[in-house]
N, C-alpha and C. Protein backbone atom coordinates (compact mmCIF):
# COMPACT_ATOMS: atom_id res chain seq x y z
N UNK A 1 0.85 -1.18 0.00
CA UNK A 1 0.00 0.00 0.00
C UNK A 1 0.90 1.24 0.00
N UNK A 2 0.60 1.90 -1.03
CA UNK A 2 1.15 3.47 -0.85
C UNK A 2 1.18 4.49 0.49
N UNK A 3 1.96 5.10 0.24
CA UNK A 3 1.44 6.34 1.59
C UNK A 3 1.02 7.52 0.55
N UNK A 4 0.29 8.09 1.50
CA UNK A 4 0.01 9.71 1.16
C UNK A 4 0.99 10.58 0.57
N UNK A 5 1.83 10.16 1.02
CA UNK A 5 3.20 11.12 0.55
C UNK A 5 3.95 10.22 -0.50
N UNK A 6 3.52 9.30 -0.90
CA UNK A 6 4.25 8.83 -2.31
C UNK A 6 2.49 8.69 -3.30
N UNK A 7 2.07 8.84 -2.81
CA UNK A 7 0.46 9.67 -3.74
C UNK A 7 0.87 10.70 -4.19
N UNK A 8 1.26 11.41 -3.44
CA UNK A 8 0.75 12.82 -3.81
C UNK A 8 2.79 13.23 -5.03
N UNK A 9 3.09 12.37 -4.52
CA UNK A 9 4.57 12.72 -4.80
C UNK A 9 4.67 12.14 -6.78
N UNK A 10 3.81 10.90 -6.55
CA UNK A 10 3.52 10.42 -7.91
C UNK A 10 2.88 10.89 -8.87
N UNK A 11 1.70 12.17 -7.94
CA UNK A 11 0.84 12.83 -9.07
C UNK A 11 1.62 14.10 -9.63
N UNK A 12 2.48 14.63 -8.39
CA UNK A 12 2.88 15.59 -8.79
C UNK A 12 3.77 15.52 -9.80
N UNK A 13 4.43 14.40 -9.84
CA UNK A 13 5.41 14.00 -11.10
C UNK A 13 4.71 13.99 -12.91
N UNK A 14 3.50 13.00 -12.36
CA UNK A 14 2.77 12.62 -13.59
C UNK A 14 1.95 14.41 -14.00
N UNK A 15 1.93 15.62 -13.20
CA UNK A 15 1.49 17.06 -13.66
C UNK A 15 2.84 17.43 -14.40
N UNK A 16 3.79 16.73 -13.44
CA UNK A 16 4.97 17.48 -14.45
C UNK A 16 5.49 17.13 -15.53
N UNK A 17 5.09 15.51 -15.73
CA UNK A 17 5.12 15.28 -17.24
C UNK A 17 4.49 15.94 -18.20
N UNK A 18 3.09 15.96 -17.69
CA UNK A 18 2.40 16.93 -18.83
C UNK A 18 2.42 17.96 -18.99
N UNK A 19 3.07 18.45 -17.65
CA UNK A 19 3.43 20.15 -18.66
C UNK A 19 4.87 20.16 -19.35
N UNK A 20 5.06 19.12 -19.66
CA UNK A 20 6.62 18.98 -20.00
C UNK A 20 6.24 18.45 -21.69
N UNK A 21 5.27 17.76 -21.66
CA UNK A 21 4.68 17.21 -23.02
C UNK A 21 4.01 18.53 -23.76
N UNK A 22 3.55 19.66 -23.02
CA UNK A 22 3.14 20.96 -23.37
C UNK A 22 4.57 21.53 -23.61
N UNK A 23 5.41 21.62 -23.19
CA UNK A 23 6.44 22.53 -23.14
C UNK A 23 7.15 21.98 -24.43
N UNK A 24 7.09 20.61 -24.55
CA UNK A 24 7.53 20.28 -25.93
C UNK A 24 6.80 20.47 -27.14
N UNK A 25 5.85 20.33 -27.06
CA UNK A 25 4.69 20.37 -28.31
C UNK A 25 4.64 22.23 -28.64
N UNK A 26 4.94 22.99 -27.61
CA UNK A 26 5.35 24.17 -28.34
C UNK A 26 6.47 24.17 -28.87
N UNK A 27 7.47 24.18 -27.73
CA UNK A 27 8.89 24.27 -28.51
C UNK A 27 8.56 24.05 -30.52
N UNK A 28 8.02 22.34 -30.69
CA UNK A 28 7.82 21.88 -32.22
C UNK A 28 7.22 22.99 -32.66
N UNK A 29 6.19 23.83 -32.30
CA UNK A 29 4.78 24.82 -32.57
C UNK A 29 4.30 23.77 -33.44
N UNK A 30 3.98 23.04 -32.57
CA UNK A 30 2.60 21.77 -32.72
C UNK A 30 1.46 22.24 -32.59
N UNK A 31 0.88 22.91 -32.66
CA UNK A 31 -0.07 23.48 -31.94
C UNK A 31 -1.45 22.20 -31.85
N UNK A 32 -1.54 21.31 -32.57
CA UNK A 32 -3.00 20.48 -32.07
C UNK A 32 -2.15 19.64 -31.23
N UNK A 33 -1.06 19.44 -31.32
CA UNK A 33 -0.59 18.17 -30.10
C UNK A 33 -0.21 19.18 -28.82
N UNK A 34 -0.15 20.54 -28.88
CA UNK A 34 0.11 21.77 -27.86
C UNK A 34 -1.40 21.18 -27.15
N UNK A 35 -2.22 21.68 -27.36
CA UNK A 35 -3.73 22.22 -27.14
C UNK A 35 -4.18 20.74 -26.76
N UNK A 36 -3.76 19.48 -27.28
CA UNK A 36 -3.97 18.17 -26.52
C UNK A 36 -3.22 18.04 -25.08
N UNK A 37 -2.09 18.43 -25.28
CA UNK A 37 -1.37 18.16 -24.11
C UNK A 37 -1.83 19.33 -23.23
N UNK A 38 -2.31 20.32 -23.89
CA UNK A 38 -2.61 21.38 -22.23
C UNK A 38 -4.27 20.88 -22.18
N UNK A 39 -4.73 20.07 -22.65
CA UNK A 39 -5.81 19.70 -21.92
C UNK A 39 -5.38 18.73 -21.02
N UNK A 40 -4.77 17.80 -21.01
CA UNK A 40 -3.97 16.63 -20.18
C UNK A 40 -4.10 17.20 -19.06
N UNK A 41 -2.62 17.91 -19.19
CA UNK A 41 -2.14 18.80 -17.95
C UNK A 41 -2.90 19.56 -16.93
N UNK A 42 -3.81 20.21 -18.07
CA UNK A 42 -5.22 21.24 -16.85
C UNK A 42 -6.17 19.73 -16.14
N UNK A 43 -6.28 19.38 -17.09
CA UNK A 43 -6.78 18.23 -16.15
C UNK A 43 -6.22 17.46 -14.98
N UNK A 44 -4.71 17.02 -15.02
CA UNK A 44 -4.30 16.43 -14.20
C UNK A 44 -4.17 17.59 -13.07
N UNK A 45 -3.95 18.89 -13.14
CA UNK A 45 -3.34 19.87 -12.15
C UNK A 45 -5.23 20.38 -10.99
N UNK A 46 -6.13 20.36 -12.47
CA UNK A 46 -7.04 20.04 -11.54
C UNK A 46 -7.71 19.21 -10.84
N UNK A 47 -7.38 17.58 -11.14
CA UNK A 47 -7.75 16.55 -10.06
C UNK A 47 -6.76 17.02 -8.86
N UNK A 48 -5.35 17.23 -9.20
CA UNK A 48 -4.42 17.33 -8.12
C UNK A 48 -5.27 18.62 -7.02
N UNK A 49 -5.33 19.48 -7.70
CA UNK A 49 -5.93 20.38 -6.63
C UNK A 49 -7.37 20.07 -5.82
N UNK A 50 -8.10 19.44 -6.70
CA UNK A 50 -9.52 18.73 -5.87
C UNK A 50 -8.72 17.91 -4.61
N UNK A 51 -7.90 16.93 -4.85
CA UNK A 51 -7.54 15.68 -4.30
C UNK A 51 -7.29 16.77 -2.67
N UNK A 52 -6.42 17.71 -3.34
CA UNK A 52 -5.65 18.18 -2.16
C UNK A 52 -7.05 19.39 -1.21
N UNK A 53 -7.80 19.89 -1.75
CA UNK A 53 -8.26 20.67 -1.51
C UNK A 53 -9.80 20.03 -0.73
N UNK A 54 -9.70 18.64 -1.58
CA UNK A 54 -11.14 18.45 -0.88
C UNK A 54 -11.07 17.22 0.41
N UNK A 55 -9.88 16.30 0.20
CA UNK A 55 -9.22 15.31 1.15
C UNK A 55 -7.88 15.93 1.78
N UNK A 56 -7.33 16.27 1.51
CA UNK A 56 -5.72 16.25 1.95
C UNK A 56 -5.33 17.51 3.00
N UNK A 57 -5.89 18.73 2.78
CA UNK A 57 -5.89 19.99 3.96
C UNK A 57 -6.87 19.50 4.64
N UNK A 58 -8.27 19.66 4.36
CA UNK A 58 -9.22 19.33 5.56
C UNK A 58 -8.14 17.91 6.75
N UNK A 59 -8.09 17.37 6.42
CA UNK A 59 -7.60 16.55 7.42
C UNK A 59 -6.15 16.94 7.99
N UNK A 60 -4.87 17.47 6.69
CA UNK A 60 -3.85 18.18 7.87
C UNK A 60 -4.53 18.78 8.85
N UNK A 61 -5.67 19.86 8.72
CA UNK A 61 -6.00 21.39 9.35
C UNK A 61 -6.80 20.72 10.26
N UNK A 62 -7.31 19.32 9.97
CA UNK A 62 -8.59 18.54 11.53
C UNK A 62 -7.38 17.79 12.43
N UNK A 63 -6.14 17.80 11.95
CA UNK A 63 -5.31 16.85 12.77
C UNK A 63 -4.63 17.98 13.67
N UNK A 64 -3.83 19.28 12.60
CA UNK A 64 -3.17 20.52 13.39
C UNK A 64 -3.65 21.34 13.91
N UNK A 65 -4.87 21.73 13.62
CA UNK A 65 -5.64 22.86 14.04
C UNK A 65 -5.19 24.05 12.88
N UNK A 66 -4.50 23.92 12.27
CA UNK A 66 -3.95 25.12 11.80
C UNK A 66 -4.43 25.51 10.25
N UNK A 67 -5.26 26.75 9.91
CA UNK A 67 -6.30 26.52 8.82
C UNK A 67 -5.88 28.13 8.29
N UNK A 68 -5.11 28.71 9.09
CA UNK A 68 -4.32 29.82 8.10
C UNK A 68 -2.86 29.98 7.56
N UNK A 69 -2.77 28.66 8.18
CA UNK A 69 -0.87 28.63 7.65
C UNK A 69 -0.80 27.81 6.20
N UNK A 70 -0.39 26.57 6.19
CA UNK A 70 0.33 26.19 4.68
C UNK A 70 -0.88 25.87 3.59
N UNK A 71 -2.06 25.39 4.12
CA UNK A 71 -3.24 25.28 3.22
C UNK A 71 -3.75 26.39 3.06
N UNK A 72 -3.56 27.29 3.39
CA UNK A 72 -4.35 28.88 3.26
C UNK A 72 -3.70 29.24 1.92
N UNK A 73 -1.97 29.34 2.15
CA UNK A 73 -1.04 29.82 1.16
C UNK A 73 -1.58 28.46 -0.25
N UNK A 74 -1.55 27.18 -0.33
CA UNK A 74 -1.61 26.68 -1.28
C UNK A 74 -3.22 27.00 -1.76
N UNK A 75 -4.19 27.25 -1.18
CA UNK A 75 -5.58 27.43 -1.64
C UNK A 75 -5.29 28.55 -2.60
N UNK A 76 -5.16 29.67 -2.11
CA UNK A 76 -4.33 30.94 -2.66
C UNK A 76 -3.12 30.55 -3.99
N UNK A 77 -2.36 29.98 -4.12
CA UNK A 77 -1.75 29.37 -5.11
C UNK A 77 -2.59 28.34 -6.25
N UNK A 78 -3.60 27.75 -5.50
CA UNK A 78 -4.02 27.18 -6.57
C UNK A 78 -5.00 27.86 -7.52
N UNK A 79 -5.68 28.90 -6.96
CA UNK A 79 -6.05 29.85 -7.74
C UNK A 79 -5.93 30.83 -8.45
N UNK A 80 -4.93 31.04 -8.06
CA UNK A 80 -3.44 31.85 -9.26
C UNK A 80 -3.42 30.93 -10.50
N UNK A 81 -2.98 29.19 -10.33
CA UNK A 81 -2.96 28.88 -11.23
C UNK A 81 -4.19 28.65 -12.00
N UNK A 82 -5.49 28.37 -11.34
CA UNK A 82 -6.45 28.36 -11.93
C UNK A 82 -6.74 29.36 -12.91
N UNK A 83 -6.10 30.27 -12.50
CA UNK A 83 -6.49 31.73 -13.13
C UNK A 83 -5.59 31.76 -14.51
N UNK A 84 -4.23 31.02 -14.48
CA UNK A 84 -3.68 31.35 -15.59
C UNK A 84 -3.49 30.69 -16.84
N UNK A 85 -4.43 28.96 -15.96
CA UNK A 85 -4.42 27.98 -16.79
C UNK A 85 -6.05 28.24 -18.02
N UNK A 86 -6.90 29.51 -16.77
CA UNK A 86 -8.04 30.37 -18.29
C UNK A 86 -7.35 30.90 -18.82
């Protein structure tokens, strides 16, 4: 069985492939294999942020008490990226 921290360590890898499969498909100026791969990617970056946002803080912040420190800053980050991935 996995832990949490090789979950989350595996997804974050598999976001960074696909923005890496984006980063290449421009470099080519592919643009339909661009626009495939940034659908991938927005997709994978937004399960990652559900996963974390709807399981993974609630329970740090029910175990620490602490609901304005590191999940505050990543809630705040993930909506930056939300914002830039419109």
């Amino acid at each position: 069985m996995s832990s949490i921290r090789q979950l989350m360590t595996d997804d974050h890898r598999h976001c960074d492939d696909g923005f890496a499969a984006l980063e290449q498909a421009v470099g080519r100026k592919d643009l339909a294999a661009a626009r495939q791969a940034f659908g991938v990617f927005e997709a994978c970056m937004l399960a990652h942020f559900a996963a974390e946002e709807e399981t993974l803080f609630p329970a740090f912040e029910a175990h620490t008490g602490m609901t304005e420190g590191p999940t505050r800053v990543m809630r705040m980050e993930h909506q930056q990226i939300r914002g830039l991935m419109r």
